[in-house]
C-alpha atoms as a PDB file:
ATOM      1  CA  UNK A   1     106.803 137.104  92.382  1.00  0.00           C
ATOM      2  CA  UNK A   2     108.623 136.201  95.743  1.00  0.00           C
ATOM      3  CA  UNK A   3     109.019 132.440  95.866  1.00  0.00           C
ATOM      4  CA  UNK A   4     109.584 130.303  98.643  1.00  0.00           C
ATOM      5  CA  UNK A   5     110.532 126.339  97.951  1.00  0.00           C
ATOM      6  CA  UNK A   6     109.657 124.583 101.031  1.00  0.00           C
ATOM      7  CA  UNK A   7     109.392 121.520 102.867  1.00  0.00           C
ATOM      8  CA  UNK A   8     108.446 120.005 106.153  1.00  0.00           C
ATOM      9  CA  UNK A   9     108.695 116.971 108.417  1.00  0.00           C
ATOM     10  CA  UNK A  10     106.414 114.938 110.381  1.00  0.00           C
ATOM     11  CA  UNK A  11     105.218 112.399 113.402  1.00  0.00           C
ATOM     12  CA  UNK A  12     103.816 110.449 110.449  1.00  0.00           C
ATOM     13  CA  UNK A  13     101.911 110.399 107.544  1.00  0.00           C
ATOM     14  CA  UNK A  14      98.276 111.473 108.339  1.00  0.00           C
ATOM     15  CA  UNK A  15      97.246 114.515 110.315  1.00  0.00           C
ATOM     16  CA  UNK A  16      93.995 112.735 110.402  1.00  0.00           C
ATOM     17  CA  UNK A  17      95.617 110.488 113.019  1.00  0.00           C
ATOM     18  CA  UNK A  18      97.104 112.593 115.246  1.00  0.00           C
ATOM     19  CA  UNK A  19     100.577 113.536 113.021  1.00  0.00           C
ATOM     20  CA  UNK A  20     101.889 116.962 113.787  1.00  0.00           C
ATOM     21  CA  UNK A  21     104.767 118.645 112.060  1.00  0.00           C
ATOM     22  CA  UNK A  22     108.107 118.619 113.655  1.00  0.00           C
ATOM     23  CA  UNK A  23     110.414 121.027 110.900  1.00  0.00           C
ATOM     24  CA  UNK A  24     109.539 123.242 108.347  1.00  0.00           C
ATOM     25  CA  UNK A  25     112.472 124.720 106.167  1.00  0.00           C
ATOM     26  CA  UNK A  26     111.589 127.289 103.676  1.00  0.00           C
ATOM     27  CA  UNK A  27     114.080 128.889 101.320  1.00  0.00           C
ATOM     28  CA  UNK A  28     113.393 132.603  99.594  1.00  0.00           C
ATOM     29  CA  UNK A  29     113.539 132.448  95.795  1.00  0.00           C
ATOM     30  CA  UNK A  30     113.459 136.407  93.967  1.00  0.00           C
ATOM     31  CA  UNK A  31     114.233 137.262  90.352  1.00  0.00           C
ATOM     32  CA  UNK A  32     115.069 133.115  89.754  1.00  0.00           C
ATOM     33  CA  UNK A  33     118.029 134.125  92.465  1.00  0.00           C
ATOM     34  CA  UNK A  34     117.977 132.267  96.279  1.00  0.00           C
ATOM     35  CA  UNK A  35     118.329 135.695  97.900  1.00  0.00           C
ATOM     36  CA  UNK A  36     119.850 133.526 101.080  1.00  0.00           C
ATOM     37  CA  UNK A  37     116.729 134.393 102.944  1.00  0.00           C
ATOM     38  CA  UNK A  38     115.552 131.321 104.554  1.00  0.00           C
ATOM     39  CA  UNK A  39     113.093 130.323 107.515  1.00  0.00           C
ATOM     40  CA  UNK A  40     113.979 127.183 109.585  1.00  0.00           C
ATOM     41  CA  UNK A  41     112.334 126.424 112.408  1.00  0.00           C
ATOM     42  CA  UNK A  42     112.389 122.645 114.918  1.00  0.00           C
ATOM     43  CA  UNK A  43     108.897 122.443 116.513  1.00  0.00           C
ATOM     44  CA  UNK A  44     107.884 120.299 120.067  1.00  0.00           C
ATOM     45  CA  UNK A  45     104.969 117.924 118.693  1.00  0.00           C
ATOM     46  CA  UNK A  46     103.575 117.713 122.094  1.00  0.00           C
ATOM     47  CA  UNK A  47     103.672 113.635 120.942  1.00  0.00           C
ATOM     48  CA  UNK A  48     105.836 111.171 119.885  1.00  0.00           C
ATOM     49  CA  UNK A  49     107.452 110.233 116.569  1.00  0.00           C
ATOM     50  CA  UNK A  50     106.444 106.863 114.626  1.00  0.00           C
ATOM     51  CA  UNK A  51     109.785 104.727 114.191  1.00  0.00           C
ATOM     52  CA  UNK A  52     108.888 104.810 110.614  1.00  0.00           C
ATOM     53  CA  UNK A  53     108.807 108.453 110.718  1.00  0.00           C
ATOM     54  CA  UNK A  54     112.315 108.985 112.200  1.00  0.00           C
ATOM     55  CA  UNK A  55     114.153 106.360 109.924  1.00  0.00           C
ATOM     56  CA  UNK A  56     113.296 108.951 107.537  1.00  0.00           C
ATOM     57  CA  UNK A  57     114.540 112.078 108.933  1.00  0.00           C
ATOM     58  CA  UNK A  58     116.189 110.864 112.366  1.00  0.00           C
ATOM     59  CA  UNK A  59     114.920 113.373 114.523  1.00  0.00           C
ATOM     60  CA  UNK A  60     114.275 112.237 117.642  1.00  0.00           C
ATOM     61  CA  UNK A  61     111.470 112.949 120.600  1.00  0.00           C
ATOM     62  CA  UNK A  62     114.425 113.691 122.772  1.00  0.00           C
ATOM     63  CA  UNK A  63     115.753 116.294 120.565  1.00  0.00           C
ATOM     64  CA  UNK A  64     112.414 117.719 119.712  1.00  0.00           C
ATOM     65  CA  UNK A  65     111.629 118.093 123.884  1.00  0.00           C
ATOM     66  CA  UNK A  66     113.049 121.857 123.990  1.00  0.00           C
ATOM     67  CA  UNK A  67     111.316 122.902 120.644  1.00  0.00           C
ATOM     68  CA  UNK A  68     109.170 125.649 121.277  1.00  0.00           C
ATOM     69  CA  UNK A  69     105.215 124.192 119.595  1.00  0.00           C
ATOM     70  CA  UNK A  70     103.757 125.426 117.019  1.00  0.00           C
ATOM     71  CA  UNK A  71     101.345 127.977 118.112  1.00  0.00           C
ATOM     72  CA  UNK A  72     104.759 129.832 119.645  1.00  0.00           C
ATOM     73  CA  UNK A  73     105.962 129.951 116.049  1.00  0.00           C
ATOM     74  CA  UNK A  74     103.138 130.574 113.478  1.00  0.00           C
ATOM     75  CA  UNK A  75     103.031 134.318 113.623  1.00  0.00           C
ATOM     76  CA  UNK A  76     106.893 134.506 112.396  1.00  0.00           C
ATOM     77  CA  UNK A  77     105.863 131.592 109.981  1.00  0.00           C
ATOM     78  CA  UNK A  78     102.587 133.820 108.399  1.00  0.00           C
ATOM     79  CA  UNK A  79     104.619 136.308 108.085  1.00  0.00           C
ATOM     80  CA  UNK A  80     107.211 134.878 106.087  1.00  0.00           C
ATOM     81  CA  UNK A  81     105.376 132.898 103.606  1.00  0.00           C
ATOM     82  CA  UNK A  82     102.206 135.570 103.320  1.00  0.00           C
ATOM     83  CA  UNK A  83     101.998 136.914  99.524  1.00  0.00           C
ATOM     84  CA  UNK A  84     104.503 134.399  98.476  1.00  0.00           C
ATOM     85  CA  UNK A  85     104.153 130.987  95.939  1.00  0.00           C
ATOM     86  CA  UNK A  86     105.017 127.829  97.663  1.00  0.00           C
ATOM     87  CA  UNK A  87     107.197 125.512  95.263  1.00  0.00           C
ATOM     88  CA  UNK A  88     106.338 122.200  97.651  1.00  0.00           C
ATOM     89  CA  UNK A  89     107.516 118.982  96.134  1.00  0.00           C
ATOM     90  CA  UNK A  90     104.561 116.636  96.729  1.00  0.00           C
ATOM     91  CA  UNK A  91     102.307 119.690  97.892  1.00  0.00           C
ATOM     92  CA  UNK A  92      99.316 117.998  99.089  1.00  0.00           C
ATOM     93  CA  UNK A  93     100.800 116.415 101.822  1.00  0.00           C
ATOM     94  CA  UNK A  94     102.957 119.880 103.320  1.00  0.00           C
ATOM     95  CA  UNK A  95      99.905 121.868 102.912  1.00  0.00           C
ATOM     96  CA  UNK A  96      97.775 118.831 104.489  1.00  0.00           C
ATOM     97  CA  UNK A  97      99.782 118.951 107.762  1.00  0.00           C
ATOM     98  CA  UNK A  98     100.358 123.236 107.830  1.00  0.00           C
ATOM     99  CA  UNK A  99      96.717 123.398 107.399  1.00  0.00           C
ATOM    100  CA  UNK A 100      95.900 120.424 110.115  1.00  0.00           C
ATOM    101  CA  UNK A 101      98.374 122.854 112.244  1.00  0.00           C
ATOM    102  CA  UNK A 102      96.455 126.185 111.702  1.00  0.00           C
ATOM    103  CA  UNK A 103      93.030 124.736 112.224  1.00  0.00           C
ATOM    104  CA  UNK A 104      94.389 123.212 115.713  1.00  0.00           C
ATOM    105  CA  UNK A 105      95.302 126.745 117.143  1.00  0.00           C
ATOM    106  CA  UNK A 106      92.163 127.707 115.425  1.00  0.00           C
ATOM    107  CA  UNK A 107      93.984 130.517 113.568  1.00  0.00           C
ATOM    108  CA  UNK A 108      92.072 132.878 111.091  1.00  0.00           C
ATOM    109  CA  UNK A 109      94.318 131.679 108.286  1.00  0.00           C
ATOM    110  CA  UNK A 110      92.666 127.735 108.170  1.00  0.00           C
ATOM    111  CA  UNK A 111      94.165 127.112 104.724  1.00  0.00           C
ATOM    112  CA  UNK A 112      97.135 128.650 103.593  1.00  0.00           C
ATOM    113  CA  UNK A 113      96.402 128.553  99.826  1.00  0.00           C
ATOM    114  CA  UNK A 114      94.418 131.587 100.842  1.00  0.00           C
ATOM    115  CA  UNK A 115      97.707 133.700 101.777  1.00  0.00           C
ATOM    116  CA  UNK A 116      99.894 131.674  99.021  1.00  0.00           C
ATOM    117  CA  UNK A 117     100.032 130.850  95.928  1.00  0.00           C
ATOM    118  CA  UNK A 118     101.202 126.777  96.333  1.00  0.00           C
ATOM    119  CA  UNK A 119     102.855 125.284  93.084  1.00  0.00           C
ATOM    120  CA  UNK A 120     103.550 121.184  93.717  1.00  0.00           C
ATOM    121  CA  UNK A 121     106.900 120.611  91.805  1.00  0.00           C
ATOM    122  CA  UNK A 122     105.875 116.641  91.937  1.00  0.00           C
ATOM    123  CA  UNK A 123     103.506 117.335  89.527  1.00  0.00           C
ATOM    124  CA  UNK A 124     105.831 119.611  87.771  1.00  0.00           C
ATOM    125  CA  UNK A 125     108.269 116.972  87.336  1.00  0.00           C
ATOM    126  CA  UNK A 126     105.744 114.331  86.766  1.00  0.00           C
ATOM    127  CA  UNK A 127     105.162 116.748  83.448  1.00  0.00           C
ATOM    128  CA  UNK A 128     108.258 117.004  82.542  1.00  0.00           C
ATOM    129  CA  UNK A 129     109.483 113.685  82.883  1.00  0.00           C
ATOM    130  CA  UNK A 130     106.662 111.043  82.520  1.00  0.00           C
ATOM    131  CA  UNK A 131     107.277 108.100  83.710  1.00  0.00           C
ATOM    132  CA  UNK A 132     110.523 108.593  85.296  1.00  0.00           C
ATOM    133  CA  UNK A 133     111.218 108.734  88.587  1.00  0.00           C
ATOM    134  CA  UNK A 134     111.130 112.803  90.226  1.00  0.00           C
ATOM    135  CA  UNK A 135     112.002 112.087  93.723  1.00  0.00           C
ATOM    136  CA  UNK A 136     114.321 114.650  94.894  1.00  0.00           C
ATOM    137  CA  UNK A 137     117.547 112.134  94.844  1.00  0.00           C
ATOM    138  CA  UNK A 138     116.570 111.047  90.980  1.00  0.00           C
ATOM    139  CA  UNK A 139     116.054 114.895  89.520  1.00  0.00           C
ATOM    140  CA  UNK A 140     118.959 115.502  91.470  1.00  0.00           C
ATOM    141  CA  UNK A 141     121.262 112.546  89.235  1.00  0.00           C
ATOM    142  CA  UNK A 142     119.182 113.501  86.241  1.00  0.00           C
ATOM    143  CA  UNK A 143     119.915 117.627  86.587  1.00  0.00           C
ATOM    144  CA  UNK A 144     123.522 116.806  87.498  1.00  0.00           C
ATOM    145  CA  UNK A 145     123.198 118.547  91.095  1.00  0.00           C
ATOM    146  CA  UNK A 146     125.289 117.594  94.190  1.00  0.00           C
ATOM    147  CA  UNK A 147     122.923 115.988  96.967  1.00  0.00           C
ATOM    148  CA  UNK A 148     125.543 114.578  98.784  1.00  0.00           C
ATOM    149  CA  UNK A 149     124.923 115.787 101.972  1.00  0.00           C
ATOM    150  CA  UNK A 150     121.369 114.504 101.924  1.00  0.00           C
ATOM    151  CA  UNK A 151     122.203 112.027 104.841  1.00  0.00           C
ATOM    152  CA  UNK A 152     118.279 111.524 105.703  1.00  0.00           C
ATOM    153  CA  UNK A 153     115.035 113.825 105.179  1.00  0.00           C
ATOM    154  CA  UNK A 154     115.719 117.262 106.434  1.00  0.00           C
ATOM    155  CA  UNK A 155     113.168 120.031 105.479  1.00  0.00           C
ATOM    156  CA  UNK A 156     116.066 123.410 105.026  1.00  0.00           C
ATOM    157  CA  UNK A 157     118.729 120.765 103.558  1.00  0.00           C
ATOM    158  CA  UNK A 158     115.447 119.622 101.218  1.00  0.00           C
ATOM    159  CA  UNK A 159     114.099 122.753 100.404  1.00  0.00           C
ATOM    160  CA  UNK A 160     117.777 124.223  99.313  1.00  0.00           C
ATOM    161  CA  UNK A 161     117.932 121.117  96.902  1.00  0.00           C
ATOM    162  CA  UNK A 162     114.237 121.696  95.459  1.00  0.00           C
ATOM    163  CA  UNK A 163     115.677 125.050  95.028  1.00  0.00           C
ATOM    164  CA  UNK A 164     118.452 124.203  92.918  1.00  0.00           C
ATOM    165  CA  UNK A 165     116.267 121.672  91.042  1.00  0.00           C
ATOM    166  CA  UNK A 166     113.427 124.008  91.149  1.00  0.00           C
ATOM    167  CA  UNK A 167     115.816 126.554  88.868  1.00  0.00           C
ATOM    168  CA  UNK A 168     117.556 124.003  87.005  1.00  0.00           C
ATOM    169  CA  UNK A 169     114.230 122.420  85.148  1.00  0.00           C
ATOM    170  CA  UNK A 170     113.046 125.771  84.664  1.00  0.00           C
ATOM    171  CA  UNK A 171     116.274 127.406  83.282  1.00  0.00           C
ATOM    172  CA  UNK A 172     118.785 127.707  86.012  1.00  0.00           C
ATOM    173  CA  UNK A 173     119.472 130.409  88.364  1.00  0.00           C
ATOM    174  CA  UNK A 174     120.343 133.476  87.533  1.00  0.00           C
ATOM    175  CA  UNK A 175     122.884 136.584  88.886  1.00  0.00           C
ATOM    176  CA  UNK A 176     123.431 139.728  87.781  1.00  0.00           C
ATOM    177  CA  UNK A 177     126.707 141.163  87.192  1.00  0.00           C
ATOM    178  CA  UNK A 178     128.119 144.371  86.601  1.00  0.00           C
ATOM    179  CA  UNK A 179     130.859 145.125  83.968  1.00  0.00           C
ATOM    180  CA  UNK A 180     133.708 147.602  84.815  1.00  0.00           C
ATOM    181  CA  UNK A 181     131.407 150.319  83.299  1.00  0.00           C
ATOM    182  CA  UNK A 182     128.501 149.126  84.301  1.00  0.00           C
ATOM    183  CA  UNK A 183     126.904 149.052  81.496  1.00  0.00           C
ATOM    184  CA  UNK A 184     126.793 145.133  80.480  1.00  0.00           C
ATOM    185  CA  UNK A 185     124.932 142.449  82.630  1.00  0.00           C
ATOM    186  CA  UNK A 186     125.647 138.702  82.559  1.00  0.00           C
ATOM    187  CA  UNK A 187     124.120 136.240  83.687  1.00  0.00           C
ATOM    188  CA  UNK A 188     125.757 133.031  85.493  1.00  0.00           C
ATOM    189  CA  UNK A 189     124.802 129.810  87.315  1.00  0.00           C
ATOM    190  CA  UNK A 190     125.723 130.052  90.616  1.00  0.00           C
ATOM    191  CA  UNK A 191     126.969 127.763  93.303  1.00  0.00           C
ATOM    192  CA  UNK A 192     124.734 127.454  96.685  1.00  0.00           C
ATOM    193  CA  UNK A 193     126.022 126.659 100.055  1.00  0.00           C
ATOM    194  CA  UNK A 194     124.182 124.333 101.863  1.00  0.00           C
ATOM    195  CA  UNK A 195     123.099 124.730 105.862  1.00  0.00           C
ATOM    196  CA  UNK A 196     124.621 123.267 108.366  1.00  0.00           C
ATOM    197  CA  UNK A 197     122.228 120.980 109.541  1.00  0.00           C
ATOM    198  CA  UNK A 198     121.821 118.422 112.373  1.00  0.00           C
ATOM    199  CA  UNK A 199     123.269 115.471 110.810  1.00  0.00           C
ATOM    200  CA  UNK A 200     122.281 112.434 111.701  1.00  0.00           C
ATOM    201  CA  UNK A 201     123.171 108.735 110.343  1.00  0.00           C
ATOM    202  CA  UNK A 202     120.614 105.881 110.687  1.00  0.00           C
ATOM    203  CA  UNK A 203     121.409 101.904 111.231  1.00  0.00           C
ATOM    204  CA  UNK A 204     121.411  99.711 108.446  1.00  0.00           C
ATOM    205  CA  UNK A 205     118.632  97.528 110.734  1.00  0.00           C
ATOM    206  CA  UNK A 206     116.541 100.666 110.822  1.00  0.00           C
ATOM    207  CA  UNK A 207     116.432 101.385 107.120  1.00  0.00           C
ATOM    208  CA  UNK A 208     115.783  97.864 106.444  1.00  0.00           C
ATOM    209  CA  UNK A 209     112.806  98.164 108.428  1.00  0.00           C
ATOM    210  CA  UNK A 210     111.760 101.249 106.891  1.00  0.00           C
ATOM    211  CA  UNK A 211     111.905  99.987 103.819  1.00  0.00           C
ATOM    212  CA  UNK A 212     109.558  96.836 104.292  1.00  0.00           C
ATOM    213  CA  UNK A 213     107.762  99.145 106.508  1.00  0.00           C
ATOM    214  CA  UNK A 214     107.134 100.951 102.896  1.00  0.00           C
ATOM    215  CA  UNK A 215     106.410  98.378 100.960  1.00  0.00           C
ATOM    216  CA  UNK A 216     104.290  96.914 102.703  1.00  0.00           C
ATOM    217  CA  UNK A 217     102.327 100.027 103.149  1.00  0.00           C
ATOM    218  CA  UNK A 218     102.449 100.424  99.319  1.00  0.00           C
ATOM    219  CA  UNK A 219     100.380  97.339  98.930  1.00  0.00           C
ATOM    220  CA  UNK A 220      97.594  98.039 100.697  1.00  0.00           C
ATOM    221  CA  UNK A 221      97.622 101.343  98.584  1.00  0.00           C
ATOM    222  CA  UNK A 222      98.982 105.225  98.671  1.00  0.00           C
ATOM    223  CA  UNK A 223     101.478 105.490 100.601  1.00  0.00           C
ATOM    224  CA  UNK A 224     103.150 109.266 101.287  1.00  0.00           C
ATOM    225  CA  UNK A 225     106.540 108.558 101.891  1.00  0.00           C
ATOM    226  CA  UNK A 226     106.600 106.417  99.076  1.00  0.00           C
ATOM    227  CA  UNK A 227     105.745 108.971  97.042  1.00  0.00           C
ATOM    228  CA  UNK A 228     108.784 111.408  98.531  1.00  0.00           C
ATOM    229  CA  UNK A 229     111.148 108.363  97.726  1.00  0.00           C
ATOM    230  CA  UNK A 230     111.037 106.567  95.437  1.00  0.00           C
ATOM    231  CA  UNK A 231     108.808 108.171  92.561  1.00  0.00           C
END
């Protein structure tokens, strides 16, 4: 089955308040190979960005003010991810906003579990490792896989690491290689490149206050980006 391990960014953390999505990476998984098929796309909110949002991924309301919106986008978005499983890390909340998104433009696709198959690789982990932390940065230590670019939040950079993790707690990826006969196949790990991707570097005043932001959002009880940090 064609897989695509995805990820987006946000205003914020509740569509329910007015949060609209901002990125969405997606990166094409076929045969347990990342074909180098990918889907990236910036999108104009048509509001601003909480502070808290943008110490986590750093894109700004200035950079976003050229972004073509959402409803200019969807079509080539349907069409990429229709048929396909989702592997979203901490599903609930992707699907949340693309669904908040579709319903908006009042599109016939209102929930796109009906076009996708949507695996949450959260819970995967969760599974796999109880009671350890499966953020992306910890599976990434624990799997041995090079997240060093990972800067802030960025949906492509985040969905090429899920990818890599993706494969690795399920087996690793896979090529196929031809002998001088062609007769023998063998089958290696191999290396990704990662995107080039706007890079962006945030203060150590603004993490600070994105931190207590989160904790003290923690206490009064779920709190999303929590969840996509420090789990």
């Amino acid at each position: 089955m064609r897989q695509i391990v995805m990820d987006t960014e946000t205003t914020g953390i509740d569509p329910a308040e007015g949060h609209r999505i901002i990125e969405i990476g997606g990166v094409e998984v076929m045969g347990r190979k990342i074909t180098g098929q990918n889907v990236h796309m910036y999108i104009n909110p048509e509001r601003l960005v909480d502070p808290e949002a943008f110490a986590v991924h750093g894109i700004s309301d200035e950079f976003l003010q050229d972004k073509p919106v959402f409803a200019e986008v969807v079509d080539e978005f349907i069409q990429f991810v229709t048929g396909a499983e989702l592997l979203i890390h901490n599903a609930p909340f992707d699907v949340g906003f693309i669904n908040h998104e579709l319903n908006l433009l009042g599109h016939p696709c209102s929930d796109i579990r009906d076009i996708c198959k949507v695996t949450d690789t959260l819970a995967m982990a969760r599974s796999q490792y109880p009671g350890q932390r499966n953020s992306l940065d910890a599976l990434c230590k624990r799997l041995g896989i090079d997240n060093s670019n990972r800067v802030l939040h960025g949906a492509l950079l985040d969905s090429e690491i899920l990818a890599d993790v993706y494969l690795m707690m399920t087996g690793g990826q896979t090529s196929l290689t031809l002998g001088s006969h062609g007769d023998d196949a063998g089958i290696e790990l191999a290396p990704i490149e990662r995107s080039s991707m706007l890079h962006i570097t945030v203060s150590a005043d603004d993490a600070d206050a994105h931190r207590q932001w989160v904790e003290k959002t923690a206490a009064k009880g779920d709190c999303q980006w929590q969840a996509l940090n420090y789990q």
